[in-house]
Protein backbone atom coordinates (compact mmCIF):
# COMPACT_ATOMS: atom_id res chain seq x y z
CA UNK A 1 -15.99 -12.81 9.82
CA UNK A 2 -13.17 -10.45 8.66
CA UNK A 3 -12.35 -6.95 9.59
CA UNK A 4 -10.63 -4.74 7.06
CA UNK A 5 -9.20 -1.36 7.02
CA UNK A 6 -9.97 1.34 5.41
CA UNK A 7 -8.25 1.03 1.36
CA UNK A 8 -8.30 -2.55 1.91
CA UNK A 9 -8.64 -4.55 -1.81
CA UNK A 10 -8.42 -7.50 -3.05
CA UNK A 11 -5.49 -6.77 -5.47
CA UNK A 12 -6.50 -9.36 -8.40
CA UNK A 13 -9.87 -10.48 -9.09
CA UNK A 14 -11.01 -13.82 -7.43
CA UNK A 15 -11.69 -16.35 -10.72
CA UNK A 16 -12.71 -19.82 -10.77
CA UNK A 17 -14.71 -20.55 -7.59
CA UNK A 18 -16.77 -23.41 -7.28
CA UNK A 19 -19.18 -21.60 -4.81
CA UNK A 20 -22.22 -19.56 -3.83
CA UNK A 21 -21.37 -16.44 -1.95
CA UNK A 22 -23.19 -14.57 0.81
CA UNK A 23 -21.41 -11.22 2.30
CA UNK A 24 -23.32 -9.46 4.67
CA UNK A 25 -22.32 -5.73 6.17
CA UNK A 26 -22.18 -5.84 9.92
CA UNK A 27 -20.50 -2.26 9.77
CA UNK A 28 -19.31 0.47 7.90
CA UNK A 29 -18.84 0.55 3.79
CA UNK A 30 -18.09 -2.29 1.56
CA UNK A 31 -17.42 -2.51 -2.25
CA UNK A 32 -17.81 -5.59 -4.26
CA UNK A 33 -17.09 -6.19 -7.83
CA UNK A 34 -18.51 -8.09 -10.13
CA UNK A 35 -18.41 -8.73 -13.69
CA UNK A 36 -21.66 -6.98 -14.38
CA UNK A 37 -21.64 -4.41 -11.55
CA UNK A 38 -20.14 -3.10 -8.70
CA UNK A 39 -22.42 -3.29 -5.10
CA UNK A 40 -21.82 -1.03 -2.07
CA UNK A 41 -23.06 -2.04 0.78
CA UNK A 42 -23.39 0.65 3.50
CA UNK A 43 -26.03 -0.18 5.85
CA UNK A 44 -25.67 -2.64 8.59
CA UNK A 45 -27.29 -5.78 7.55
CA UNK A 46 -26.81 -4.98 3.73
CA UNK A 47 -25.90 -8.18 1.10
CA UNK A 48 -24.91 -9.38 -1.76
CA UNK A 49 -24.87 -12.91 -3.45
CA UNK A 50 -23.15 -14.25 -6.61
CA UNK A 51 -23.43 -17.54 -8.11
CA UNK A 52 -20.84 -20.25 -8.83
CA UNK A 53 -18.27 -19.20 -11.07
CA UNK A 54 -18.61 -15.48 -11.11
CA UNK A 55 -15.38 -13.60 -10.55
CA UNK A 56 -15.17 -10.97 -7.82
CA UNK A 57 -13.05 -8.34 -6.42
CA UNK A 58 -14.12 -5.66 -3.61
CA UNK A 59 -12.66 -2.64 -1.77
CA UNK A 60 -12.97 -1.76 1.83
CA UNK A 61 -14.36 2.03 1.45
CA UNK A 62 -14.29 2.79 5.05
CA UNK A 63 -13.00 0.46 8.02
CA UNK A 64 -15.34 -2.65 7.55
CA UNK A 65 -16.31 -5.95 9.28
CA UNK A 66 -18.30 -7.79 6.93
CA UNK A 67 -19.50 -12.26 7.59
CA UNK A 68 -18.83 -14.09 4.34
CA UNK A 69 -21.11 -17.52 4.10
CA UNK A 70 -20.00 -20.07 1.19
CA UNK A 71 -21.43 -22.71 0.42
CA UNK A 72 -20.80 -25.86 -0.53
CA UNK A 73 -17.89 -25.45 2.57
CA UNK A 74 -14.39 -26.31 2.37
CA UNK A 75 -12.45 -27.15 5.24
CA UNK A 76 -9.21 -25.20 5.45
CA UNK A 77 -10.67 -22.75 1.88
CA UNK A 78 -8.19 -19.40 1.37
CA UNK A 79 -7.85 -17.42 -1.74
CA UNK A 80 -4.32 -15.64 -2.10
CA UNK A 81 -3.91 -12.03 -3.22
């Protein structure tokens, strides 16, 4: 689970992941980026999934808590940036 503040972003898209993605909104606003769109999430509960492979960015719109799920796990996993 992170917690963001408000203006939060990730400053370079994420490329090259060798996951699925879940993020779910458990408060506040949430922007994520994605190749083909961009997704707000503003309701509690609100989602978004991408596939393997597909690069991502997002931007915390207000101050945000929001429970990432990837899958297949890796111990230890951190992007930079």
């Amino acid at each position: 689970m992170g917690r963001d503040p408000r203006g939060d972003e990730r400053a370079r898209r994420v490329t090259g992941e060798e996951h699925t993605a879940l993020l779910v909104l458990v408060s506040s606003r949430f922007r994520v980026d994605l190749p083909d769109r961009s997704v707000t999430l503003a309701e509690q509960g609100d989602y978004v999934v991408w596939g393997n492979g597909v690069d991502h960015s997002w931007h915390a719109e207000e101050e945000s808590v929001v429970l990432t799920v990837r899958w297949p796990s890796v111990p230890g996993y951190r992007v930079e940036g």
